[in-house]
Protein backbone atom coordinates (compact mmCIF):
# COMPACT_ATOMS: atom_id res chain seq x y z
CA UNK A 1 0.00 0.00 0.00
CA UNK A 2 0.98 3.53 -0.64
CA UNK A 3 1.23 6.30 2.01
CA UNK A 4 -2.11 7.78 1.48
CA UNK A 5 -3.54 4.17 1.04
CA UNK A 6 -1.81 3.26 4.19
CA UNK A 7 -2.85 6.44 6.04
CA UNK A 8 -6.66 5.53 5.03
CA UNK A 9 -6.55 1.74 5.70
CA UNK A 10 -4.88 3.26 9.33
CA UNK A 11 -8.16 5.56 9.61
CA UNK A 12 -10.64 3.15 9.27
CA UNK A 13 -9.19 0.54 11.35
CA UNK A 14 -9.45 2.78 14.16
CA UNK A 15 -12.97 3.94 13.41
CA UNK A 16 -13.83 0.16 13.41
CA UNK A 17 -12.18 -0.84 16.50
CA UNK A 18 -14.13 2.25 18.55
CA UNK A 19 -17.04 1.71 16.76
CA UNK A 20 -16.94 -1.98 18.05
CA UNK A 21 -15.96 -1.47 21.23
CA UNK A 22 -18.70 1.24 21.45
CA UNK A 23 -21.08 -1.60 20.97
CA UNK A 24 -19.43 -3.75 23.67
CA UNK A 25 -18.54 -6.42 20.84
CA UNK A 26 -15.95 -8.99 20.60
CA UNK A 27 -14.12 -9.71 17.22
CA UNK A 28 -15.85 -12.64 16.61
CA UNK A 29 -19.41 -11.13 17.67
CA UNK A 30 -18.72 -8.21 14.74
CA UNK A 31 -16.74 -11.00 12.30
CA UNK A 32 -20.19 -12.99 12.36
CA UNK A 33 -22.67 -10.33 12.13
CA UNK A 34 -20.96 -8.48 9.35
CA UNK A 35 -20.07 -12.30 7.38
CA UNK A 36 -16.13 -11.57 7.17
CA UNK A 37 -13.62 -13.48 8.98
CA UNK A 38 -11.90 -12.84 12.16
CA UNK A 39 -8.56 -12.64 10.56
CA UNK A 40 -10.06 -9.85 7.74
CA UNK A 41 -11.50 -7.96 10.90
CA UNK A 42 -8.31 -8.13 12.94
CA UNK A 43 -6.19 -7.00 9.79
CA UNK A 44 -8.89 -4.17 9.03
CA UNK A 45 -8.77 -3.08 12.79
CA UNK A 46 -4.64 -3.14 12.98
CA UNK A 47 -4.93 -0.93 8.97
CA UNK A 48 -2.77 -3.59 7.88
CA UNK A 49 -5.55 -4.67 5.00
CA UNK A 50 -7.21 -3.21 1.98
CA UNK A 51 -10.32 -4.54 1.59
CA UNK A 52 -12.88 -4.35 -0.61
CA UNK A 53 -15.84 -1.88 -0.36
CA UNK A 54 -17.80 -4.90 0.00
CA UNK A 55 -16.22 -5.97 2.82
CA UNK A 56 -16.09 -2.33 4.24
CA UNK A 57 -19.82 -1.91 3.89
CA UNK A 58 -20.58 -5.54 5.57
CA UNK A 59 -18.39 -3.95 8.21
CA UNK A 60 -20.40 -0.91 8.17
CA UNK A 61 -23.96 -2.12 8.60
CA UNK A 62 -23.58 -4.52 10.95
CA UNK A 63 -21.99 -1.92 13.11
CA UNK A 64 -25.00 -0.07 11.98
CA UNK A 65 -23.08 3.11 11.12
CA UNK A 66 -23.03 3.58 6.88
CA UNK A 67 -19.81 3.27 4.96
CA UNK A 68 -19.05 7.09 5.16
CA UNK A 69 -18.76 7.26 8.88
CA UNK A 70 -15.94 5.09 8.48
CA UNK A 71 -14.46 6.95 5.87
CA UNK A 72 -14.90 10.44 6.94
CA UNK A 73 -13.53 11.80 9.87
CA UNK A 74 -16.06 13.42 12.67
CA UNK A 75 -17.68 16.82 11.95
CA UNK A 76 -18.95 18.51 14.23
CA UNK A 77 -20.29 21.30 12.10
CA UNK A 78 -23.84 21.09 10.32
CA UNK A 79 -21.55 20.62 6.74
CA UNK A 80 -19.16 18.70 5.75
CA UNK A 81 -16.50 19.49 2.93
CA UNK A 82 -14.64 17.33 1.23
CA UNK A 83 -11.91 19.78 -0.73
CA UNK A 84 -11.09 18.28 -4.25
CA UNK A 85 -8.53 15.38 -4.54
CA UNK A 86 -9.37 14.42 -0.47
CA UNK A 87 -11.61 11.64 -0.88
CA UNK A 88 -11.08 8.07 0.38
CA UNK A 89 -10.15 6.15 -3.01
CA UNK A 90 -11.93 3.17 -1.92
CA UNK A 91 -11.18 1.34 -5.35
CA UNK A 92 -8.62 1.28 -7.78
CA UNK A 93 -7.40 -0.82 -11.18
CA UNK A 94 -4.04 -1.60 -11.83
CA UNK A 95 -4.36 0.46 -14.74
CA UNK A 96 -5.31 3.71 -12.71
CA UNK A 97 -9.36 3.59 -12.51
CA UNK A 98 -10.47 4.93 -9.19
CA UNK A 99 -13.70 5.21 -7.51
CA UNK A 100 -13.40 7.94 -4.60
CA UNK A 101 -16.11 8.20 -2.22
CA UNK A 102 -16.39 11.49 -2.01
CA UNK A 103 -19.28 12.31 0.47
CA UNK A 104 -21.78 10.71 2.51
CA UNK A 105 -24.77 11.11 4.65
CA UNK A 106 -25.16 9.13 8.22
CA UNK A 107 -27.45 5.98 9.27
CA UNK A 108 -30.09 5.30 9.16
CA UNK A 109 -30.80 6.58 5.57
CA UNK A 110 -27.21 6.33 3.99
CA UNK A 111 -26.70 8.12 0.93
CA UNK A 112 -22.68 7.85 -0.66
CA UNK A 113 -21.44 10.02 -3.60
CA UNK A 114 -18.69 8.33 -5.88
CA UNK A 115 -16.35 9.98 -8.47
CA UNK A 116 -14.93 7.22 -11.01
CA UNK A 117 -12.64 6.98 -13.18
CA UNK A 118 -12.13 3.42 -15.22
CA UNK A 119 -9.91 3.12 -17.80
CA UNK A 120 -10.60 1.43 -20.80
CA UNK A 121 -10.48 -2.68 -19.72
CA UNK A 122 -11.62 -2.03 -16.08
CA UNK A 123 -15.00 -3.35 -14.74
CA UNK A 124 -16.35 -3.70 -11.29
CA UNK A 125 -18.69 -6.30 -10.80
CA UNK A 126 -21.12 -5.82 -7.41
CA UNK A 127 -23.22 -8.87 -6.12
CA UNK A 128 -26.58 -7.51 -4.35
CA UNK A 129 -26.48 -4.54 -1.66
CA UNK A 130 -29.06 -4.91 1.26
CA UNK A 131 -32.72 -4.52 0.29
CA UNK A 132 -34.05 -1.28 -0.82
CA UNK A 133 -30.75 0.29 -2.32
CA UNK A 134 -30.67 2.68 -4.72
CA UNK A 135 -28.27 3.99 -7.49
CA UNK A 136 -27.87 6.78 -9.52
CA UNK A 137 -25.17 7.28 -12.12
CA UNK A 138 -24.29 9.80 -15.05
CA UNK A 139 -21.30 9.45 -17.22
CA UNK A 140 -19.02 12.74 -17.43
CA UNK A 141 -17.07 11.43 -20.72
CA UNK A 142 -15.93 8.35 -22.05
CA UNK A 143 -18.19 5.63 -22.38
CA UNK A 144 -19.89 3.01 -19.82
CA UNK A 145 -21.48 -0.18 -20.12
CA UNK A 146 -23.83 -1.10 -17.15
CA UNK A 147 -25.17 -4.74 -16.82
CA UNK A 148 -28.31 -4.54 -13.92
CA UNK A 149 -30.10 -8.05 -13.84
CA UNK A 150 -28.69 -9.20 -16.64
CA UNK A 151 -29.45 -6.04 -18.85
CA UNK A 152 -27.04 -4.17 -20.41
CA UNK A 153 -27.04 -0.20 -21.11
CA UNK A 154 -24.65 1.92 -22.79
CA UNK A 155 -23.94 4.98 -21.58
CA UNK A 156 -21.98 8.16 -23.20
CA UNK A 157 -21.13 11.47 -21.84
CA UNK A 158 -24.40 13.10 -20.37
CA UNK A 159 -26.24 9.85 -20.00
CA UNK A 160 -27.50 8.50 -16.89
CA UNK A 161 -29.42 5.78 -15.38
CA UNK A 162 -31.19 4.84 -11.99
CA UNK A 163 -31.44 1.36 -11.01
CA UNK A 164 -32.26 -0.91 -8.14
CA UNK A 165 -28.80 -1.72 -6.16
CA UNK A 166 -30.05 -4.84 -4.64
CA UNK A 167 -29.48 -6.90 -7.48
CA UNK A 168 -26.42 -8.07 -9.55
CA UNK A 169 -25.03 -5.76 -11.62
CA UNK A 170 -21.54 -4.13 -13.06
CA UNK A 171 -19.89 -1.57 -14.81
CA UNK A 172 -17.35 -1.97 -17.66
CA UNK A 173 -15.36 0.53 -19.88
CA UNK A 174 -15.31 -1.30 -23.19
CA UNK A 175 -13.84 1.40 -24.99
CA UNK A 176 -10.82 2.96 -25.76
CA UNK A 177 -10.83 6.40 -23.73
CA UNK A 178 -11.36 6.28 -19.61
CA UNK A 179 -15.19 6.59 -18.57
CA UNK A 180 -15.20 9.00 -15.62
CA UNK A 181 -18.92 9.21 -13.77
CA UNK A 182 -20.66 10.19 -10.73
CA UNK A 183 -22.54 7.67 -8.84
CA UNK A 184 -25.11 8.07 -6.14
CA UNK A 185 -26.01 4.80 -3.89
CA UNK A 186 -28.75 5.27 -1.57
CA UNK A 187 -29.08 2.43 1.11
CA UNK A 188 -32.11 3.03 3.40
CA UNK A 189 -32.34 1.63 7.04
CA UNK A 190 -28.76 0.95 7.74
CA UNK A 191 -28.08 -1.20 10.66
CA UNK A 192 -31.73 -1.86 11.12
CA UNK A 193 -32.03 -5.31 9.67
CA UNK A 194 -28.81 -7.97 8.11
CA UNK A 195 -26.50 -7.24 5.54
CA UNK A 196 -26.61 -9.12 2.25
CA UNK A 197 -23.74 -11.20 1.52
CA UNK A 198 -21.13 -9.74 -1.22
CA UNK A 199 -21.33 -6.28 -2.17
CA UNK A 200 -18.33 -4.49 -3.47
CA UNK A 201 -19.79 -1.83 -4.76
């Protein structure tokens, strides 16, 4: 991991390990209800891991919290700014895609913003989130193929689709330039009823 990777995996650890202790939970009571291993929840809580946003957001609503309160650091104050270029870079591609969350709302009703950018090659694919998720994405440039159900839509610069979030689906850049989009994921009642297995995104 690099230094601001490191830094973040660091962050969240910590966030997790309060968070759980808040609760009065063991590793193994937190491992089980969020589905992840002991070992994956030790490494997360010690920042020595980078895991998946799936795994962060199993983490996240069994703790009952949303993924951005592990993400972003307290604020006090009614709003909360993230300045350009300091978001938590949740995913990357080894050819340079990113997807930064770049704001977020607290439980119960979560609501994330996303900035991507894949590069042409990349795709993400996303089992199920927890019932009653929402997305929302429109492509800035490039081009973006989104499979939902089985469905696929091609998108181009300006486009943008809604879809349900708590079923399959992915996103792919089939072509040639990098596909940067914004991406909205509602996920009502956080912490309020279990997790779905697999998300990662």
């Amino acid at each position: 991991m690099d230094s601001s990777t490191s830094a973040l995996a660091a962050a969240i650890g910590g966030r997790v390990r309060l968070k759980r202790q808040a609760r009065g939970w063991t590793l193994d009571r937190l491992a089980d209800a969020a589905g992840v291993s002991r070992r994956m929840l030790v490494n997360v809580e010690q920042g020595a891991a980078n895991p998946s946003v799936g795994t962060l957001l199993r983490i996240s609503d069994a703790l009952g919290i949303g993924l951005p309160a592990l993400v972003d650091s307290p604020q006090p104050k009614q709003a909360s700014v993230t300045p350009s270029g300091e978001g938590a870079a949740l995913w990357t591609s080894a050819g340079g895609g990113r997807g930064v969350l770049v704001a977020g709302t607290e439980s119960p009703d979560v609501v994330e913003l996303w900035d991507w950018t894949m590069v042409s090659g990349d795709r993400l694919d996303s089992e199920a989130h927890a019932a009653g998720t929402k997305e929302l994405l429109q492509v800035r440039t490039g081009s973006l193929t989104v499979a939902v159900g089985g469905e696929e839509h091609v998108l181009t610069a300006g486009d943008a689709i809604s879809f349900p979030g708590d079923v399959a689906h992915s996103y792919a850049n089939h072509g040639n330039a990098p596909a940067v989009f914004s991406l909205a994921v509602f996920e009502p009642g956080v912490g309020s009823s279990p997790h779905q297995e697999g998300t990662d995104a």
